[in-house]
PDB file of N, CA and C in Angstrom:
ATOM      1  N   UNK A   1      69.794-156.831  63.764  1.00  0.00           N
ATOM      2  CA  UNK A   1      69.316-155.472  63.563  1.00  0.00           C
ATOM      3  C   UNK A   1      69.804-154.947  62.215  1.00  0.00           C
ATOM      4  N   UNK A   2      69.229-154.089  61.569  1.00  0.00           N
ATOM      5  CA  UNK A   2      69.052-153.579  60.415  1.00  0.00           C
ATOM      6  C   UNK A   2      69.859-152.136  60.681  1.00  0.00           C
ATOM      7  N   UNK A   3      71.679-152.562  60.674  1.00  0.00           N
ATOM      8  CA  UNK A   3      72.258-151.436  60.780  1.00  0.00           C
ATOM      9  C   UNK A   3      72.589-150.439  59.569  1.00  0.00           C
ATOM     10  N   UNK A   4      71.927-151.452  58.427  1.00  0.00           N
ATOM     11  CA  UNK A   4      72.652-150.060  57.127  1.00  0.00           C
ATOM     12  C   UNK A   4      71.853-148.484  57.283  1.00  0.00           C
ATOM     13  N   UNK A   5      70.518-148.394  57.372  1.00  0.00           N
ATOM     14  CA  UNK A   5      69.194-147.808  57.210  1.00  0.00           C
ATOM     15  C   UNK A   5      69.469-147.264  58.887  1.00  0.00           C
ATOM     16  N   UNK A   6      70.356-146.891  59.742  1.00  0.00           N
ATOM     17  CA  UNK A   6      70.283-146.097  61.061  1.00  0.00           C
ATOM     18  C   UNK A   6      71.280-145.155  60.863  1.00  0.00           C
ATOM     19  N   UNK A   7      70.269-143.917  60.985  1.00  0.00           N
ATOM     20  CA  UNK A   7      70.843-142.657  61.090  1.00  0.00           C
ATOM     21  C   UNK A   7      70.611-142.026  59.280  1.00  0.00           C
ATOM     22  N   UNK A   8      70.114-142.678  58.757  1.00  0.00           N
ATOM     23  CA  UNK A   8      69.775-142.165  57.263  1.00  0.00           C
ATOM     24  C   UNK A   8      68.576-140.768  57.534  1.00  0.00           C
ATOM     25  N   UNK A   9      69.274-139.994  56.886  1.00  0.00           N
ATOM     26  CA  UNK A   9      68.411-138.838  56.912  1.00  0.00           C
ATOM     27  C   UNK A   9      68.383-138.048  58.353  1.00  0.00           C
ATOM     28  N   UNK A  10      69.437-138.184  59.018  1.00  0.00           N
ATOM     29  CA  UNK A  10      69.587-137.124  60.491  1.00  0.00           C
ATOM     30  C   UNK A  10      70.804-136.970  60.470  1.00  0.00           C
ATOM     31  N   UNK A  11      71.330-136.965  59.598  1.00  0.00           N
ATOM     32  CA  UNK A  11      73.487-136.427  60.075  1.00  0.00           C
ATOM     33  C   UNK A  11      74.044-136.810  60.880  1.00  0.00           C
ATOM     34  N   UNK A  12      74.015-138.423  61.252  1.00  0.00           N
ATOM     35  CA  UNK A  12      74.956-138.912  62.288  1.00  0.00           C
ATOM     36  C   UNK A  12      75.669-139.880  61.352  1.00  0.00           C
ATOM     37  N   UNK A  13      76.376-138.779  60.059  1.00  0.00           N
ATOM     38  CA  UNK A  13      77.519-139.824  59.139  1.00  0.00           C
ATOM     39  C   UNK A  13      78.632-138.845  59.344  1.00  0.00           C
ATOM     40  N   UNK A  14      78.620-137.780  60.497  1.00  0.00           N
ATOM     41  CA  UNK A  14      79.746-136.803  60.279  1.00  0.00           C
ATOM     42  C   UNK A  14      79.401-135.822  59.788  1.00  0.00           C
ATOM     43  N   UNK A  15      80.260-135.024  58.684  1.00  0.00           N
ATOM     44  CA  UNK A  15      80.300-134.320  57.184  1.00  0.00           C
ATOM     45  C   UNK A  15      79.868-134.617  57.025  1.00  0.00           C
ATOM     46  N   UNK A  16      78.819-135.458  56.737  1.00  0.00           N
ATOM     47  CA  UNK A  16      78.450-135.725  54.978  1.00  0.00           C
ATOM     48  C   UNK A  16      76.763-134.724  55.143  1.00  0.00           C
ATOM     49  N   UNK A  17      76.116-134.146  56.579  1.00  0.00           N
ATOM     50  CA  UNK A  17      75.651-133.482  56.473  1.00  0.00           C
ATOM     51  C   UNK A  17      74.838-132.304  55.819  1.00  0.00           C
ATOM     52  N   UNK A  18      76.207-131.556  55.239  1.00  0.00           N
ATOM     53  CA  UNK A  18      76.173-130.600  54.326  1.00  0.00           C
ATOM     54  C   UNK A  18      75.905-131.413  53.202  1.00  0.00           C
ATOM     55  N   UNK A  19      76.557-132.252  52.792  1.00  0.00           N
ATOM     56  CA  UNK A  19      76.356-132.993  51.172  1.00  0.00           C
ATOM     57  C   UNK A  19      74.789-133.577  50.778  1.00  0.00           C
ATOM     58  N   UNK A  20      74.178-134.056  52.368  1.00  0.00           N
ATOM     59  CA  UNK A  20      73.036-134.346  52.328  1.00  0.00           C
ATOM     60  C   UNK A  20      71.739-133.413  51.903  1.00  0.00           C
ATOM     61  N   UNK A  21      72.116-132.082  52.655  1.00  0.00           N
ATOM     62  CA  UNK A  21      71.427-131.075  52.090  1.00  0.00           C
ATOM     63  C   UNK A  21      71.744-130.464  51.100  1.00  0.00           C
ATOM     64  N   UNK A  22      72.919-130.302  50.376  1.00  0.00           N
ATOM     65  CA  UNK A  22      73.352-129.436  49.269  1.00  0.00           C
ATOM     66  C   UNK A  22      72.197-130.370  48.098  1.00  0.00           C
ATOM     67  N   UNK A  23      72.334-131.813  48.314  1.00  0.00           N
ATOM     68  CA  UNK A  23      71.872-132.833  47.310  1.00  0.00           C
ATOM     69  C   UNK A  23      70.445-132.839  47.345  1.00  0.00           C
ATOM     70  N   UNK A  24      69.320-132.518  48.523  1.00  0.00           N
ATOM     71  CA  UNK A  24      68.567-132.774  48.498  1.00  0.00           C
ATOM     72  C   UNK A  24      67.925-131.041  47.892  1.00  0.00           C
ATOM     73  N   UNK A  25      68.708-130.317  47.879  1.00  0.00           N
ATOM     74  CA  UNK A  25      68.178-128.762  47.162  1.00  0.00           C
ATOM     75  C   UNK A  25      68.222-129.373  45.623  1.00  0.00           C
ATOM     76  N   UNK A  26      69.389-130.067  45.162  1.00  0.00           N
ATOM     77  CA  UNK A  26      69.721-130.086  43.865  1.00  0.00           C
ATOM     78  C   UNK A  26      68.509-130.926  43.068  1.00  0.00           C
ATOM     79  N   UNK A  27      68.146-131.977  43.823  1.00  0.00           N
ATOM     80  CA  UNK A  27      67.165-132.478  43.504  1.00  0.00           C
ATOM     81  C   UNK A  27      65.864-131.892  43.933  1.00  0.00           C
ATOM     82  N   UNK A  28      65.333-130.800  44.872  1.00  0.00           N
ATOM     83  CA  UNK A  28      64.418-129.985  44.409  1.00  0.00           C
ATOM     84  C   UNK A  28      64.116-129.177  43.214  1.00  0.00           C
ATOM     85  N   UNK A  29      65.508-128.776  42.575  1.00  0.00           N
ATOM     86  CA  UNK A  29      65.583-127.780  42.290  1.00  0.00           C
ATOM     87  C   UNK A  29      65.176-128.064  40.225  1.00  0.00           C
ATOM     88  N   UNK A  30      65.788-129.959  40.188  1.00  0.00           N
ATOM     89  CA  UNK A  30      65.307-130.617  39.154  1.00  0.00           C
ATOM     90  C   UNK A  30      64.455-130.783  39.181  1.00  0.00           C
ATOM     91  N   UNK A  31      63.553-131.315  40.345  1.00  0.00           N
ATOM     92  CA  UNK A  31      61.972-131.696  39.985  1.00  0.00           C
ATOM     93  C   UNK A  31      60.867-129.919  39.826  1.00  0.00           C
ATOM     94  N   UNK A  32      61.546-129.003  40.389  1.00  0.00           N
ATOM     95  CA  UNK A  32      60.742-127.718  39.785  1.00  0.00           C
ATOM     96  C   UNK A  32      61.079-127.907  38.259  1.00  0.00           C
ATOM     97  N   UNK A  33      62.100-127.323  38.105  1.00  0.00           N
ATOM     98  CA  UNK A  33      62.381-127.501  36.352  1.00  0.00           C
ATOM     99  C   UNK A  33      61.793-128.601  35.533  1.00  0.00           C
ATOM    100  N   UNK A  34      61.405-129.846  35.708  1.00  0.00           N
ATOM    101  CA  UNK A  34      61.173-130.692  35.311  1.00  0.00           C
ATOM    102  C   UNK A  34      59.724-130.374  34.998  1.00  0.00           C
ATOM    103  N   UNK A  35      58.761-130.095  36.004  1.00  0.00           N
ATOM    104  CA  UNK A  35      57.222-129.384  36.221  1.00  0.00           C
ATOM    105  C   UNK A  35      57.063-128.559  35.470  1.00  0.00           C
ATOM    106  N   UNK A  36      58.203-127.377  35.064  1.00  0.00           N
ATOM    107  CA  UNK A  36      58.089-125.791  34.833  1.00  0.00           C
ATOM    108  C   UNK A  36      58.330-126.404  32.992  1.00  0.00           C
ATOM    109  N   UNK A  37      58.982-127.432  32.507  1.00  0.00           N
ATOM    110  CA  UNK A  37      59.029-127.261  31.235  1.00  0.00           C
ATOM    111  C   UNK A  37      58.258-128.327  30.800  1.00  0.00           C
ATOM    112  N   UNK A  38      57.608-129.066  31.908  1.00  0.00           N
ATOM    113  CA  UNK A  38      56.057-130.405  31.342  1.00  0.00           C
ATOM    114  C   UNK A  38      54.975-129.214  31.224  1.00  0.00           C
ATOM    115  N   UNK A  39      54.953-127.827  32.240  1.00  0.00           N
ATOM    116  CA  UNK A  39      53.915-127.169  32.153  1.00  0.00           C
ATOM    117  C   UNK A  39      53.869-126.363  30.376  1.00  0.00           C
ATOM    118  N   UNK A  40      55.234-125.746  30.333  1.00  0.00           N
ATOM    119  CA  UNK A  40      55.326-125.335  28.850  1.00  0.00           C
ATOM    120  C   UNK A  40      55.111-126.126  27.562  1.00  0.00           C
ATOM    121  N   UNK A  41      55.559-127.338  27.788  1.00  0.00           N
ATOM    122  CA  UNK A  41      54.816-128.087  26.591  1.00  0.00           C
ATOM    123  C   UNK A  41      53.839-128.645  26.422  1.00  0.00           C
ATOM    124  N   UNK A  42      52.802-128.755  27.741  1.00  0.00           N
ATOM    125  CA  UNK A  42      51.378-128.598  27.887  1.00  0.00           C
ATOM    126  C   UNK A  42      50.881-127.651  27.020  1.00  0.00           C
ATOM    127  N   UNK A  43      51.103-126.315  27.648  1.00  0.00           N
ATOM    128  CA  UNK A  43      50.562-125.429  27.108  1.00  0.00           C
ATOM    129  C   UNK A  43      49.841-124.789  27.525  1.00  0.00           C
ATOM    130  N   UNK A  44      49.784-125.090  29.143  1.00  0.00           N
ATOM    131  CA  UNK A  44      49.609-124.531  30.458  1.00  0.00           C
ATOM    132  C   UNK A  44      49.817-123.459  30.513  1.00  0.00           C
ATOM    133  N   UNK A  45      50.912-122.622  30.719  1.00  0.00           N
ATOM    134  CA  UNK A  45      51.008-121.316  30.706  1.00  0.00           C
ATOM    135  C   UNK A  45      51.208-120.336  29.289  1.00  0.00           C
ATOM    136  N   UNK A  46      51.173-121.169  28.559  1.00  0.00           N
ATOM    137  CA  UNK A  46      51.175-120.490  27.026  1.00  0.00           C
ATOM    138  C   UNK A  46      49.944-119.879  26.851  1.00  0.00           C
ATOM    139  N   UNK A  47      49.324-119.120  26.285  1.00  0.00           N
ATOM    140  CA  UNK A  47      47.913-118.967  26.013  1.00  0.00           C
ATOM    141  C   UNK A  47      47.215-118.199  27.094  1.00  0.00           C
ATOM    142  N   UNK A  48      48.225-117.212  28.375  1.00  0.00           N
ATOM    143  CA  UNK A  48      47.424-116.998  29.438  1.00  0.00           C
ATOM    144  C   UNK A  48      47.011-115.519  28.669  1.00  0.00           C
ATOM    145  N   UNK A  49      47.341-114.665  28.032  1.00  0.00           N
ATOM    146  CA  UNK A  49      47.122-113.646  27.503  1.00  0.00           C
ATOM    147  C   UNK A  49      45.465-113.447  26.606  1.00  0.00           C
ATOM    148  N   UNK A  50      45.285-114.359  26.455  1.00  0.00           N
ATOM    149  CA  UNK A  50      43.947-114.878  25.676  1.00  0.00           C
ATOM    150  C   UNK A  50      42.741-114.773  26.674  1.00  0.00           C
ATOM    151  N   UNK A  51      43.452-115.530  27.834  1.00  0.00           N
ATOM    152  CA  UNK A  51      42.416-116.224  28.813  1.00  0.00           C
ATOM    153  C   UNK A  51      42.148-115.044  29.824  1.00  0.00           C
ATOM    154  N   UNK A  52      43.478-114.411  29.954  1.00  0.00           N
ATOM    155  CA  UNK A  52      42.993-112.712  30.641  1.00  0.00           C
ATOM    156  C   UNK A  52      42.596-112.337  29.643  1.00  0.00           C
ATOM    157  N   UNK A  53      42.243-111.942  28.857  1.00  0.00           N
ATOM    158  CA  UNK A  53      41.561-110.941  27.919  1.00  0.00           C
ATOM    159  C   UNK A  53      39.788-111.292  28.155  1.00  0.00           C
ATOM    160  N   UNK A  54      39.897-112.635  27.872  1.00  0.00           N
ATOM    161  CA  UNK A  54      38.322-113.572  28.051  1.00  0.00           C
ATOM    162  C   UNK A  54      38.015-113.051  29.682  1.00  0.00           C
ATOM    163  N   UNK A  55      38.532-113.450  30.679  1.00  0.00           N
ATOM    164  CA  UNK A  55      38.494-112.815  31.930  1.00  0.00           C
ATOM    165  C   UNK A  55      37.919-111.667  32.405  1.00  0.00           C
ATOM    166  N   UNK A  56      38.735-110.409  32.009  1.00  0.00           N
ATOM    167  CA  UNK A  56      38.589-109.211  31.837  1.00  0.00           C
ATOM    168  C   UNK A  56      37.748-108.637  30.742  1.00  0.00           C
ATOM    169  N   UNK A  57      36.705-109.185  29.451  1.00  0.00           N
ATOM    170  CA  UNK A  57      35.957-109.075  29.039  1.00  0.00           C
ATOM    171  C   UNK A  57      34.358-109.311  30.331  1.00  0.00           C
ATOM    172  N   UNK A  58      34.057-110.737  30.646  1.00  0.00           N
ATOM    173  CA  UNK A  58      33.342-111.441  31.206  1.00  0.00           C
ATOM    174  C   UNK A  58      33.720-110.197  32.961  1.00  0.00           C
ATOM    175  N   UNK A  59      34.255-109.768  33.174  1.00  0.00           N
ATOM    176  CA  UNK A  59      34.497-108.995  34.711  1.00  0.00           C
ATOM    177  C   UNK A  59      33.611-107.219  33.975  1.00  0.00           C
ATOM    178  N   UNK A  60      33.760-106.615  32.975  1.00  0.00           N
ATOM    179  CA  UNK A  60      33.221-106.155  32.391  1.00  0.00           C
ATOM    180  C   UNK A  60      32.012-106.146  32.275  1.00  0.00           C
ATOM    181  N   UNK A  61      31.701-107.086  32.076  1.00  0.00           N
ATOM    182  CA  UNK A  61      30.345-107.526  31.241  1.00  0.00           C
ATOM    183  C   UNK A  61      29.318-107.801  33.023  1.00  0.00           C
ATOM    184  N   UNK A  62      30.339-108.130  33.478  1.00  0.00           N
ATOM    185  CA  UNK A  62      29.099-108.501  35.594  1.00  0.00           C
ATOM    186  C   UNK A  62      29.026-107.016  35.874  1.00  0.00           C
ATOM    187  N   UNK A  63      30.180-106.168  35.741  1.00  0.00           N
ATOM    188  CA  UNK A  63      30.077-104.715  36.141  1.00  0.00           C
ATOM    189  C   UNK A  63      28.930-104.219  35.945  1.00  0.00           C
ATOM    190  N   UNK A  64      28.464-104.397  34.463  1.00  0.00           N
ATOM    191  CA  UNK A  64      27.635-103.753  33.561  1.00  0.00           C
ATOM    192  C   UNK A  64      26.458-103.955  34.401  1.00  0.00           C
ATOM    193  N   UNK A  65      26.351-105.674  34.412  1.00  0.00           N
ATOM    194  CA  UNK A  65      25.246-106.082  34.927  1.00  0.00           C
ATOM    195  C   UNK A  65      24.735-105.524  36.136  1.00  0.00           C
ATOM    196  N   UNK A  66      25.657-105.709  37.150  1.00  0.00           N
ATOM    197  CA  UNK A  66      26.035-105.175  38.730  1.00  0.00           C
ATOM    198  C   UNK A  66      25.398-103.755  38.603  1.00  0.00           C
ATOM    199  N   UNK A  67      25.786-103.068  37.713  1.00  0.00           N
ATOM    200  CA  UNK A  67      25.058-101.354  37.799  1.00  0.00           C
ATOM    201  C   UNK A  67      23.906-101.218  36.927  1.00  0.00           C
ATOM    202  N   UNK A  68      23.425-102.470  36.158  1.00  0.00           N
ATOM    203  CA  UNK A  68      22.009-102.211  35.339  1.00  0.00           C
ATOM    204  C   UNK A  68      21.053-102.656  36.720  1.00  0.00           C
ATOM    205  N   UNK A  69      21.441-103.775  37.541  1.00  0.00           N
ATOM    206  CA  UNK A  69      20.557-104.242  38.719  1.00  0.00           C
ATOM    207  C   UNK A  69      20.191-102.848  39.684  1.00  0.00           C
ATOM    208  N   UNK A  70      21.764-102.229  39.982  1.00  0.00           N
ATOM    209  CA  UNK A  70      21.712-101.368  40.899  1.00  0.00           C
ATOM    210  C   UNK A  70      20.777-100.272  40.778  1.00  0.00           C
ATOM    211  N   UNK A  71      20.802 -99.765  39.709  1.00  0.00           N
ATOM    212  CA  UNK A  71      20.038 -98.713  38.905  1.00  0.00           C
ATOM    213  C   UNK A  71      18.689 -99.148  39.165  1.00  0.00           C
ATOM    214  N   UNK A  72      17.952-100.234  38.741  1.00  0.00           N
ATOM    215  CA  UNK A  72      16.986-100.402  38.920  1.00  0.00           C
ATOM    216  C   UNK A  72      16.377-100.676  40.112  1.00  0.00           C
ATOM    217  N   UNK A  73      17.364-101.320  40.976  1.00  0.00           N
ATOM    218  CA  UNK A  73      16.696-100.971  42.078  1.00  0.00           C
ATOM    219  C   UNK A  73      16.530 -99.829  43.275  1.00  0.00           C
ATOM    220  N   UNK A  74      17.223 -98.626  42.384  1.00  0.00           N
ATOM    221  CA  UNK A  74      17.425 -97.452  42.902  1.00  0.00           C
ATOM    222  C   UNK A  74      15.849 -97.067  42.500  1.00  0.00           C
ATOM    223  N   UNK A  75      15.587 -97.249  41.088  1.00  0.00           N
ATOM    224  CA  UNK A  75      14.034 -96.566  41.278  1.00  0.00           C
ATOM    225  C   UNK A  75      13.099 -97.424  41.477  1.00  0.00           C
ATOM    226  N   UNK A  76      13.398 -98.610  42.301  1.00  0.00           N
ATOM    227  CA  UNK A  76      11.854 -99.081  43.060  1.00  0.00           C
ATOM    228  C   UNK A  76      12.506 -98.444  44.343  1.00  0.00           C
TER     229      UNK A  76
END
């Protein structure tokens, strides 16, 4: 039987419990950061100020549309 690999990942080493989870946050907590500064040198979240502006132009611009339709079909 394959005793190294029993009880890995359920806390039947004692203590070491806590260490298991303290470690497995720490390594969440690298792979966010890791994501959060591949996204910044993408360039992913750089440039969102642009893209709302383009957004909120184009949401504008359906409004317009939305009440030139409405209008007209107020006088048929």
């Amino acid at each position: 039987m394959a005793y190294g690999m029993m009880g890995t990942g359920t806390g039947l080493m004692g203590g070491f419990e806590l260490y298991g989870f303290i470690l497995n946050i720490i390594l969440i907590l690298i792979v966010v950061a890791v994501v959060i500064v591949l996204l910044n040198k993408s360039n992913y979240m750089a440039g969102g100020n642009e893209q709302l502006t383009r957004i909120e132009k184009d949401m504008e611009d359906v409004k317009k549309t939305v009440e030139e339709i409405k209008n007209k079909l107020d006088e048929i």
